[in-house]
PDB file of N, CA and C in Angstrom:
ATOM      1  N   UNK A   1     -28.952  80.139-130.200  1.00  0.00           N
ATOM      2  CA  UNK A   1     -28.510  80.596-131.487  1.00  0.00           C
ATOM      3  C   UNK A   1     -28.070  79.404-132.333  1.00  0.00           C
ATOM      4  N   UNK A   2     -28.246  79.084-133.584  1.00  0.00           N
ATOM      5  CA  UNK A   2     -27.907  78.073-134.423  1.00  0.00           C
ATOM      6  C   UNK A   2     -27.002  78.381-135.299  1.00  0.00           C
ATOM      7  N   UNK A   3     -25.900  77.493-135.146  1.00  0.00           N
ATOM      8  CA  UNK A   3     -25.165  77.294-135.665  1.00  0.00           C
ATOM      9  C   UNK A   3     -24.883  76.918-136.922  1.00  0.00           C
ATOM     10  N   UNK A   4     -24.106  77.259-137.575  1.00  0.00           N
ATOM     11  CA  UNK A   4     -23.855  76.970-139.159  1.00  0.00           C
ATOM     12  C   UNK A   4     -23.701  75.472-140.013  1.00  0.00           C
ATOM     13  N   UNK A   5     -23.642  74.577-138.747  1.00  0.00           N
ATOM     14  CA  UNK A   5     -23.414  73.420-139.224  1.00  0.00           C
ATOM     15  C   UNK A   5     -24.480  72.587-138.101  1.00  0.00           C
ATOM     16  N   UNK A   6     -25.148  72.992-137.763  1.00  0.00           N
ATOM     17  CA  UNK A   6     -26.386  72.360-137.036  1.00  0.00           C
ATOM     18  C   UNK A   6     -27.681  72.062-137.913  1.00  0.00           C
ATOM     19  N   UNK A   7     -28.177  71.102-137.922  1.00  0.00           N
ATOM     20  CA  UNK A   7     -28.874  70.200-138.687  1.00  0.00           C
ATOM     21  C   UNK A   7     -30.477  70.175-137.910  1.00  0.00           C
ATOM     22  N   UNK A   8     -31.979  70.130-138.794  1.00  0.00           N
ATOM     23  CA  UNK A   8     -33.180  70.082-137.673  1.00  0.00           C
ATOM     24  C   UNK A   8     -32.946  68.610-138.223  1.00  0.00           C
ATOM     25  N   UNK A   9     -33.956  68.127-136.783  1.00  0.00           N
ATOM     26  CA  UNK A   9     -33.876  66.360-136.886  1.00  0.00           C
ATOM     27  C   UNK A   9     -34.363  65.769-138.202  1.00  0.00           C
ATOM     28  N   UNK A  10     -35.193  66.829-138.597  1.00  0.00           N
ATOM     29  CA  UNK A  10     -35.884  66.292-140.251  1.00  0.00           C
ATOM     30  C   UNK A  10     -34.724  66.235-141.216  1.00  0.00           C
ATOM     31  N   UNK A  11     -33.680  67.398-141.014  1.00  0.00           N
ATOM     32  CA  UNK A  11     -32.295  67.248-141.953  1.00  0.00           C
ATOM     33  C   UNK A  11     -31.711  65.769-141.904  1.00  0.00           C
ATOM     34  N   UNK A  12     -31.423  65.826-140.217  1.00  0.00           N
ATOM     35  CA  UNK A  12     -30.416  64.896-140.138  1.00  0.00           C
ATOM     36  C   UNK A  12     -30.976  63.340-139.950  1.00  0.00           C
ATOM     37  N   UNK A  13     -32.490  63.505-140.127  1.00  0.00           N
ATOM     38  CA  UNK A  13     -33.007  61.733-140.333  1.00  0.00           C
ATOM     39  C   UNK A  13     -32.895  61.733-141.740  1.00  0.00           C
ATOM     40  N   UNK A  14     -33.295  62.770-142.529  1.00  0.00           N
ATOM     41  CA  UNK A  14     -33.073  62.582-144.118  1.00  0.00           C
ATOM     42  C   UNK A  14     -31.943  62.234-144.570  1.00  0.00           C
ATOM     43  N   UNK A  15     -30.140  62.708-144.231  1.00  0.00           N
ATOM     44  CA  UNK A  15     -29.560  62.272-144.338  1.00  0.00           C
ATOM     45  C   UNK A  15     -28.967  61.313-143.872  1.00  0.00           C
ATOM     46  N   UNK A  16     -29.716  60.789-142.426  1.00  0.00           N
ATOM     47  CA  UNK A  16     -29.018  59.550-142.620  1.00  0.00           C
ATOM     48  C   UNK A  16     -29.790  58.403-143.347  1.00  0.00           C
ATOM     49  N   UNK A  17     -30.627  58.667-143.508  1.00  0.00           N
ATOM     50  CA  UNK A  17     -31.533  57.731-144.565  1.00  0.00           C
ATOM     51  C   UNK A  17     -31.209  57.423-145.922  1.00  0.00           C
ATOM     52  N   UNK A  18     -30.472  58.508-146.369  1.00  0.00           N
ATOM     53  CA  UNK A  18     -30.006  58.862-147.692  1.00  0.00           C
ATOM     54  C   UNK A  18     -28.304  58.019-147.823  1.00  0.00           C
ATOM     55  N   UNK A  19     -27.563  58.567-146.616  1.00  0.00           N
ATOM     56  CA  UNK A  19     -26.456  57.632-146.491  1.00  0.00           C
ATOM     57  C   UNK A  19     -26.182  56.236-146.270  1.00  0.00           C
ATOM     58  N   UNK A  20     -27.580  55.893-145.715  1.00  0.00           N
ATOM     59  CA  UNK A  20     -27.367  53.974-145.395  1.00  0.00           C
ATOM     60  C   UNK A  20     -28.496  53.497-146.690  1.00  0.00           C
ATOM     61  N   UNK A  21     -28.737  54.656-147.816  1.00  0.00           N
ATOM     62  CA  UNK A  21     -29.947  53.895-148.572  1.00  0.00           C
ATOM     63  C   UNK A  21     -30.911  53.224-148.263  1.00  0.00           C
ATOM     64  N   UNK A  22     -30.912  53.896-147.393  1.00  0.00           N
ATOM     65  CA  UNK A  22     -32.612  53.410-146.865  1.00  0.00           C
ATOM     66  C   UNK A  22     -33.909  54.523-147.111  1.00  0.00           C
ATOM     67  N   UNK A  23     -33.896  55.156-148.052  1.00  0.00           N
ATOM     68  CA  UNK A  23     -34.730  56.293-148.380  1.00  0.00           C
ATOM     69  C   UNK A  23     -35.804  55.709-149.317  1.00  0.00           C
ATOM     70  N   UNK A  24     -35.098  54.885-150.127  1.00  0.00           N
ATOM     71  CA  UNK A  24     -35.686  54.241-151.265  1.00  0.00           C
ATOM     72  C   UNK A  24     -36.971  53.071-150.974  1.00  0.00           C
ATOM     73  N   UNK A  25     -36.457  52.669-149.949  1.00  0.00           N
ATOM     74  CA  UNK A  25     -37.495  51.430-149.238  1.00  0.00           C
ATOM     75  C   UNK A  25     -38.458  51.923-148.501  1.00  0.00           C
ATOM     76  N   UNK A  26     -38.021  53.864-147.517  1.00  0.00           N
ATOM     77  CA  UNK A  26     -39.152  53.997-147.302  1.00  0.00           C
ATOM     78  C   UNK A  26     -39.890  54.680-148.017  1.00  0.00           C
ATOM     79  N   UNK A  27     -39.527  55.155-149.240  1.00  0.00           N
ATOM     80  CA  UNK A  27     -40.884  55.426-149.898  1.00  0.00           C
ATOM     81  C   UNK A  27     -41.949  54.748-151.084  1.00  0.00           C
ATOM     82  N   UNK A  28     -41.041  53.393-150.690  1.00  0.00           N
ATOM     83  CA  UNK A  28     -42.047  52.609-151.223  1.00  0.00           C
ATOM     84  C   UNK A  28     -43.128  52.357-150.393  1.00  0.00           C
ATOM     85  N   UNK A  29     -42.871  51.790-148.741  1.00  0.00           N
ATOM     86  CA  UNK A  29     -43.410  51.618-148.058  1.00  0.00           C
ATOM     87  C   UNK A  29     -44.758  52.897-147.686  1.00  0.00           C
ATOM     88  N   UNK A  30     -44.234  54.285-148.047  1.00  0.00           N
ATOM     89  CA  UNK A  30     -44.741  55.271-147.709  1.00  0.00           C
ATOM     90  C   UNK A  30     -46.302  55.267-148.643  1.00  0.00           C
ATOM     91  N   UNK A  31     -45.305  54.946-149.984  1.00  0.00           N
ATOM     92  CA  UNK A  31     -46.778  55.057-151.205  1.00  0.00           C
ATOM     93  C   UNK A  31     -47.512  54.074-150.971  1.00  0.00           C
ATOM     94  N   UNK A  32     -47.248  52.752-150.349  1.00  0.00           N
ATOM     95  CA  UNK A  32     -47.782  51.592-150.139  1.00  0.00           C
ATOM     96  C   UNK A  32     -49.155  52.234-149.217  1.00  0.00           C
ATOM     97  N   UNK A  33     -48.641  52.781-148.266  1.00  0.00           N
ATOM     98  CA  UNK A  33     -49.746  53.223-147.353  1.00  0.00           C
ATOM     99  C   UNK A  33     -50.697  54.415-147.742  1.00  0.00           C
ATOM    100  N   UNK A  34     -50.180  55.161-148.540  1.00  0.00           N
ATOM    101  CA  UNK A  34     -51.162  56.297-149.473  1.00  0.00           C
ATOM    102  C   UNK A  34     -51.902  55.688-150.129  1.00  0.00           C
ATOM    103  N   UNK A  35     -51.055  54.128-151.038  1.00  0.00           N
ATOM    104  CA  UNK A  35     -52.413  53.914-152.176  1.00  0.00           C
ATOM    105  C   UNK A  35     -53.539  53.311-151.507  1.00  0.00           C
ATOM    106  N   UNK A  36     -53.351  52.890-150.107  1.00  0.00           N
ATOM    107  CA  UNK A  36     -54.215  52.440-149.301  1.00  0.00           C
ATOM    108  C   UNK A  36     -55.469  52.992-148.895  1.00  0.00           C
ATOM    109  N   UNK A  37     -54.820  53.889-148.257  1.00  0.00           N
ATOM    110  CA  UNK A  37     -56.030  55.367-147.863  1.00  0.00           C
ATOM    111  C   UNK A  37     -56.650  55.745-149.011  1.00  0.00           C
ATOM    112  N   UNK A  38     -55.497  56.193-150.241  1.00  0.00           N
ATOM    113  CA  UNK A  38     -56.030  57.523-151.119  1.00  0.00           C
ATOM    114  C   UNK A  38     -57.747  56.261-152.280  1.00  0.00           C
ATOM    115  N   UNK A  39     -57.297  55.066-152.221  1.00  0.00           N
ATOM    116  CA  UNK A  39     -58.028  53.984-153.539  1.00  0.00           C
ATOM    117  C   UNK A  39     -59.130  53.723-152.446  1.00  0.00           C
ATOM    118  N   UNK A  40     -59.143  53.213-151.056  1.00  0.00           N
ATOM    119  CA  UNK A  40     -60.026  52.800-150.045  1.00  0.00           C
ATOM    120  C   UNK A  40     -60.330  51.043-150.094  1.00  0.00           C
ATOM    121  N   UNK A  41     -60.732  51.143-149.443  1.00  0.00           N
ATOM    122  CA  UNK A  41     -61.002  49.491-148.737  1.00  0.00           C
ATOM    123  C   UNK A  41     -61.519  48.503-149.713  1.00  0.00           C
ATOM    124  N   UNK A  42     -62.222  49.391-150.868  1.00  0.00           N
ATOM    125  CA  UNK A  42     -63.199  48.358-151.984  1.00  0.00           C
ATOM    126  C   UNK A  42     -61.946  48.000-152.795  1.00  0.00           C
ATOM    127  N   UNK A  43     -60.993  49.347-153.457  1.00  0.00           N
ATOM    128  CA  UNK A  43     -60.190  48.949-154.309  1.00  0.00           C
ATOM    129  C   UNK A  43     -58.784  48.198-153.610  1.00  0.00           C
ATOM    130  N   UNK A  44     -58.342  48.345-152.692  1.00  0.00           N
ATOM    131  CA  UNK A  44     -57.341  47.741-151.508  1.00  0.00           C
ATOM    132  C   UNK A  44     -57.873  45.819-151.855  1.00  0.00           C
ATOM    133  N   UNK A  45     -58.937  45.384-151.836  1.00  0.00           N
ATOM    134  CA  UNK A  45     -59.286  44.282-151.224  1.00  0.00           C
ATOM    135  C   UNK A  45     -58.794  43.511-152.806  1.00  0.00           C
ATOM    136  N   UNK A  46     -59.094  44.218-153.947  1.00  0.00           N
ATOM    137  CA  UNK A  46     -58.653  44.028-155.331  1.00  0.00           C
ATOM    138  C   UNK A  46     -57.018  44.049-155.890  1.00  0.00           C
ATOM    139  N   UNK A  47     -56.277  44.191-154.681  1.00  0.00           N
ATOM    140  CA  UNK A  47     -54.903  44.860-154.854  1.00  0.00           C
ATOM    141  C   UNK A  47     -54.199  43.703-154.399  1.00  0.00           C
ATOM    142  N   UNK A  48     -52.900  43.180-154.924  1.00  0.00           N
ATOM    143  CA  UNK A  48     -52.412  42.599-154.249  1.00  0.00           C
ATOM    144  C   UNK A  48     -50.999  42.463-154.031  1.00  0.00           C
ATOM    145  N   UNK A  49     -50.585  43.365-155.101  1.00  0.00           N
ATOM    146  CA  UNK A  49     -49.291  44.312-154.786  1.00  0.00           C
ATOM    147  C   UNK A  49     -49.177  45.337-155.612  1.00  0.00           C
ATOM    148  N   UNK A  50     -47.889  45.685-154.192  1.00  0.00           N
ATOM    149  CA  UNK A  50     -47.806  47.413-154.344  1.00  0.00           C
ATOM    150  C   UNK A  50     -46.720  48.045-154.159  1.00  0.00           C
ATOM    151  N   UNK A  51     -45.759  47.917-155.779  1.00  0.00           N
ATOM    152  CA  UNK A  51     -44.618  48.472-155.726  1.00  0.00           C
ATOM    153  C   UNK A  51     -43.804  49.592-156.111  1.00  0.00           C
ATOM    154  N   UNK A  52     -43.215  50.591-155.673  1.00  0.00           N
ATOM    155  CA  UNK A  52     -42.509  51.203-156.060  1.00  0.00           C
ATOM    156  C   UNK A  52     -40.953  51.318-156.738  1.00  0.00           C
ATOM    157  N   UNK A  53     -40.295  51.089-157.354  1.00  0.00           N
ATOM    158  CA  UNK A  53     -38.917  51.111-157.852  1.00  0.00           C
ATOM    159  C   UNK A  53     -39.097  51.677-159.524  1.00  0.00           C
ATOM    160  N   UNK A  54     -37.731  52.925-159.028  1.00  0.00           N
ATOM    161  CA  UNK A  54     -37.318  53.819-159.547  1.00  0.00           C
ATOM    162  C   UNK A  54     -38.462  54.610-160.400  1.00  0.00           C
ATOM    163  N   UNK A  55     -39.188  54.625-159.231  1.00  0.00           N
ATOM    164  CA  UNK A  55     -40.204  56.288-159.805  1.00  0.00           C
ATOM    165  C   UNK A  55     -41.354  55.099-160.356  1.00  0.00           C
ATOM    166  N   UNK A  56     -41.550  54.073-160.552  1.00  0.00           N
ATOM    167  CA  UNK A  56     -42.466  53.728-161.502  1.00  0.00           C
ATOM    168  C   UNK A  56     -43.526  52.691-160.404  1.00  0.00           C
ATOM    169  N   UNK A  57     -44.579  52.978-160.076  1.00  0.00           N
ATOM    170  CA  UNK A  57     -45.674  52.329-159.499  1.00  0.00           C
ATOM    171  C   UNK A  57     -46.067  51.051-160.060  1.00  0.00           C
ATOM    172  N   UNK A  58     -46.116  49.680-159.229  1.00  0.00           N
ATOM    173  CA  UNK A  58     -46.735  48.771-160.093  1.00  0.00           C
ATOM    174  C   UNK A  58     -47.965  48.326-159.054  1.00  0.00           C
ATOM    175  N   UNK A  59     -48.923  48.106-159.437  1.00  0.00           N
ATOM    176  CA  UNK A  59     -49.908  47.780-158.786  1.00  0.00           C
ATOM    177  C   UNK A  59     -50.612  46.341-159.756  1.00  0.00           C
ATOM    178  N   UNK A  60     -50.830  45.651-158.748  1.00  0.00           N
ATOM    179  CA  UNK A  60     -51.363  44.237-159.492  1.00  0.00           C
ATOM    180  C   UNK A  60     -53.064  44.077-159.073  1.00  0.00           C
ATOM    181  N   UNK A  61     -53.881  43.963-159.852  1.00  0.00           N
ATOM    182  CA  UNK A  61     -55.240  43.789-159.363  1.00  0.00           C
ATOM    183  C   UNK A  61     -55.507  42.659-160.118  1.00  0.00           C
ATOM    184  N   UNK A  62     -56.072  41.817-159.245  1.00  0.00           N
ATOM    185  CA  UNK A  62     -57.027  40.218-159.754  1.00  0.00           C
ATOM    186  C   UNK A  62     -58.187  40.903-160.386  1.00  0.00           C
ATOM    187  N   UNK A  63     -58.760  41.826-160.419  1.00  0.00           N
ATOM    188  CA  UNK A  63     -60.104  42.184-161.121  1.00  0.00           C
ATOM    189  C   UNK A  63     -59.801  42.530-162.076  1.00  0.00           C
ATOM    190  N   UNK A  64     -60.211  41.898-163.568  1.00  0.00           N
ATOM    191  CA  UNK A  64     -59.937  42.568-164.901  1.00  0.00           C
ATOM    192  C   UNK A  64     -60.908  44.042-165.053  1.00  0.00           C
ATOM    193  N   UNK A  65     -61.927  44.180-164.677  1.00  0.00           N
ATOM    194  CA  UNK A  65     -62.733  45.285-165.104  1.00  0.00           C
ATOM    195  C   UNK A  65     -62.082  46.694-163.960  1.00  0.00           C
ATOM    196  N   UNK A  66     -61.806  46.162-162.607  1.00  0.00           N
ATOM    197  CA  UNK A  66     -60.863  47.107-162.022  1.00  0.00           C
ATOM    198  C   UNK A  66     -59.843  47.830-162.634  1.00  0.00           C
ATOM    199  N   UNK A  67     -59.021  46.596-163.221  1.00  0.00           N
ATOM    200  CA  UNK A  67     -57.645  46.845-164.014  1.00  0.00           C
ATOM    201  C   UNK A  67     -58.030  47.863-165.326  1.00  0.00           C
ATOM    202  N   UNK A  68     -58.883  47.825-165.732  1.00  0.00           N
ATOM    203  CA  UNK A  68     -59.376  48.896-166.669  1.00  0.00           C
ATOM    204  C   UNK A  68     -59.495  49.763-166.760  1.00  0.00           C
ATOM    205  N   UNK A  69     -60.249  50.349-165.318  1.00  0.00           N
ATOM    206  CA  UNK A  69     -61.015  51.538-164.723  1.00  0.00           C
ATOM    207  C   UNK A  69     -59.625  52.060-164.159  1.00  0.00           C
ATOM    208  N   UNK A  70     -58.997  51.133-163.680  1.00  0.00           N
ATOM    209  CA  UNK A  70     -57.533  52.044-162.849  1.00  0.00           C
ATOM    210  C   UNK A  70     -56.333  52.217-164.159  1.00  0.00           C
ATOM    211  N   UNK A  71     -56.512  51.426-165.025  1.00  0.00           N
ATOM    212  CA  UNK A  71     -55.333  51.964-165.982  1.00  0.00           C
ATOM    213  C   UNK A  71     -55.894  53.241-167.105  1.00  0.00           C
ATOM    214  N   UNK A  72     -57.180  53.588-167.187  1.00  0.00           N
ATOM    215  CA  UNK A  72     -57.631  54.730-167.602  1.00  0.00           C
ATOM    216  C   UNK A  72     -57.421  55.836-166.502  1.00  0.00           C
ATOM    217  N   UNK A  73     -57.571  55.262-165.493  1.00  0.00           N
ATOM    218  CA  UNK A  73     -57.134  56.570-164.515  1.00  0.00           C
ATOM    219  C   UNK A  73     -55.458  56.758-164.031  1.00  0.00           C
ATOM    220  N   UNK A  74     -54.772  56.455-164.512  1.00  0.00           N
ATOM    221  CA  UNK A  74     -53.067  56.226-164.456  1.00  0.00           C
ATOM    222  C   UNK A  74     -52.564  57.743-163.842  1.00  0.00           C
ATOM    223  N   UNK A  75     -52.761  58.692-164.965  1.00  0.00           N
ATOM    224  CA  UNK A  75     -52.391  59.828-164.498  1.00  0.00           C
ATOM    225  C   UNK A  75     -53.134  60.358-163.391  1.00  0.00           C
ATOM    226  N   UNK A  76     -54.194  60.241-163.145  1.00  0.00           N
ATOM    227  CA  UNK A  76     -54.860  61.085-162.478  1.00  0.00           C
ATOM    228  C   UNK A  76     -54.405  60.387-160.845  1.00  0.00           C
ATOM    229  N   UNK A  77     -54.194  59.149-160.832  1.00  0.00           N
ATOM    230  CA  UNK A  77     -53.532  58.150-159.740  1.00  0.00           C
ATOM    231  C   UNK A  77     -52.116  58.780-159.553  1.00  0.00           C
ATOM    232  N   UNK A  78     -51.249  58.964-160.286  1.00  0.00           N
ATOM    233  CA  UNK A  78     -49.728  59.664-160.032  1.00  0.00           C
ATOM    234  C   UNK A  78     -49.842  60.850-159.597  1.00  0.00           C
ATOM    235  N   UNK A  79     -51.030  61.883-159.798  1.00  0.00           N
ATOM    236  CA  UNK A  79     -51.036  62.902-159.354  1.00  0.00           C
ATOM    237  C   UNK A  79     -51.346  62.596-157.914  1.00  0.00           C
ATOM    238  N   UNK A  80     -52.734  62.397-157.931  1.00  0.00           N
ATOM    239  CA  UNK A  80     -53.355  62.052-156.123  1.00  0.00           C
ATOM    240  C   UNK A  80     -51.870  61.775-154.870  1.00  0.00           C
ATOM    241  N   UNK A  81     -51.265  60.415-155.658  1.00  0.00           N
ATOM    242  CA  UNK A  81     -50.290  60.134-154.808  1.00  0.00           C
ATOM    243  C   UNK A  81     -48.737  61.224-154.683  1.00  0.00           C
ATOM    244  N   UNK A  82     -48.520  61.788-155.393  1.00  0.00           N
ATOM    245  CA  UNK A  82     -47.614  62.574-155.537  1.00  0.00           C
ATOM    246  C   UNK A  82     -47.801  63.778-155.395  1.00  0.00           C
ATOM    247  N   UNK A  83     -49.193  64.162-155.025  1.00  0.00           N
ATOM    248  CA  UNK A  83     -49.685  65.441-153.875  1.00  0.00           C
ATOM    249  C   UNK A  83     -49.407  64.997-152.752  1.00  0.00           C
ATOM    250  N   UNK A  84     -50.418  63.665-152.514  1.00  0.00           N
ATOM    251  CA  UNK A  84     -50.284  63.271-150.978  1.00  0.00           C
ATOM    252  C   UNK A  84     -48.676  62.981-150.560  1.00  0.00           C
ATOM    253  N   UNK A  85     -47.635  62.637-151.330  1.00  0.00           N
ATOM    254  CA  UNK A  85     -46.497  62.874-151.343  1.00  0.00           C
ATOM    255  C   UNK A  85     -45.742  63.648-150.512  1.00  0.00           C
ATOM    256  N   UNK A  86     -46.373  64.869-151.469  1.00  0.00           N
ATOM    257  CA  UNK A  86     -45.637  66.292-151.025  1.00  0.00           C
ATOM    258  C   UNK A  86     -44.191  66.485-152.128  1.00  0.00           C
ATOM    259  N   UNK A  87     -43.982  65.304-152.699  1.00  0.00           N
ATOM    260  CA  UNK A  87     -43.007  65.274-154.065  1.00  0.00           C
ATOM    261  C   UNK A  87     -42.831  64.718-155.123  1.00  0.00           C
ATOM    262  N   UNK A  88     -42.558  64.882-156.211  1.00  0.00           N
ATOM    263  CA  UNK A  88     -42.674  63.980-157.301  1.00  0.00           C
ATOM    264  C   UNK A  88     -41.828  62.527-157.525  1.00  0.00           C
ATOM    265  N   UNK A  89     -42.422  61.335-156.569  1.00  0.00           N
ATOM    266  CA  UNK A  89     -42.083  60.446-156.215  1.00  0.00           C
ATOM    267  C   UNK A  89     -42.110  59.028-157.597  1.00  0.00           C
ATOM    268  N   UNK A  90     -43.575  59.183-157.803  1.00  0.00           N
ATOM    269  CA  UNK A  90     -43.816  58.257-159.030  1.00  0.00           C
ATOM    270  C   UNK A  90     -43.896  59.264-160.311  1.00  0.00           C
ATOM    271  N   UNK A  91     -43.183  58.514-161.275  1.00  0.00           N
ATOM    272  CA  UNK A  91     -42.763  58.937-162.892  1.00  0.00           C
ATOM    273  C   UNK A  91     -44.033  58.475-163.651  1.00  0.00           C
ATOM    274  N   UNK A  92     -44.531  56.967-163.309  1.00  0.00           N
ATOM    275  CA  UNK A  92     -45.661  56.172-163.911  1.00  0.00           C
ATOM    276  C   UNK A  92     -45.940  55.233-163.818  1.00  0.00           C
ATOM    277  N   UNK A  93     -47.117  55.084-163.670  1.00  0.00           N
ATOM    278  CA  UNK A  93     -48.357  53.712-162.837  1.00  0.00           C
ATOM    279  C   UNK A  93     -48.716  52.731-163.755  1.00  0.00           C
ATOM    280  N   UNK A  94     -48.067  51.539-163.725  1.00  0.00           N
ATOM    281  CA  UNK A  94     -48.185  50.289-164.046  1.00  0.00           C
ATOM    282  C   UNK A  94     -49.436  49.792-163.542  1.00  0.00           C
ATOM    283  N   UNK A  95     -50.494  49.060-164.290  1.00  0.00           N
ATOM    284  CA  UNK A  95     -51.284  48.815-163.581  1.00  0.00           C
ATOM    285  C   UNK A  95     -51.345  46.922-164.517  1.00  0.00           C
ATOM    286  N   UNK A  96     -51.199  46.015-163.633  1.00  0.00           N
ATOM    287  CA  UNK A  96     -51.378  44.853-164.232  1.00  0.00           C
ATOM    288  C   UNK A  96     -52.075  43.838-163.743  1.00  0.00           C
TER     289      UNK A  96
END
């Protein structure tokens, strides 16, 4: 029987993640690895950082004609990742 003040491990890793501020680092790290998968190996190799802080995505690409094609696709990039999410993590995608 569960108790009123009993926690599932998903509660109580969330809060302690949340209490030592460490929540923030992993979901940078988290989107780091989505934009990986979700862009693939052609656009990854064009990437050369990949940051998250406070909701806002920055992604740096050495390819100017990349940088084009991905800053016309901005929104449609915040969505992808913020499905694969599961929450509304990024606000808006810097692309430089």
């Amino acid at each position: 029987m569960k108790k009123r003040n009993d926690l599932t491990l998903k509660e109580a890793i969330a809060a302690m993640l949340r209490e030592n501020r460490l929540d923030e680092p992993m979901r940078e790290k988290q989107v780091c690895a989505v934009w990986d998968r979700l862009m693939g190996e052609a656009i990854s190799t064009y990437t050369t950082e990949v940051s998250l802080r406070q909701g806002v995505l920055c992604v740096r690409v050495i390819s100017a004609p990349l940088r084009q094609e991905l800053s016309l696709a901005r929104d449609k990039i915040r969505k992808l990742i913020n499905e694969e999410m599961g929450e509304a993590c990024v606000r808006e995608v810097v692309i430089r």
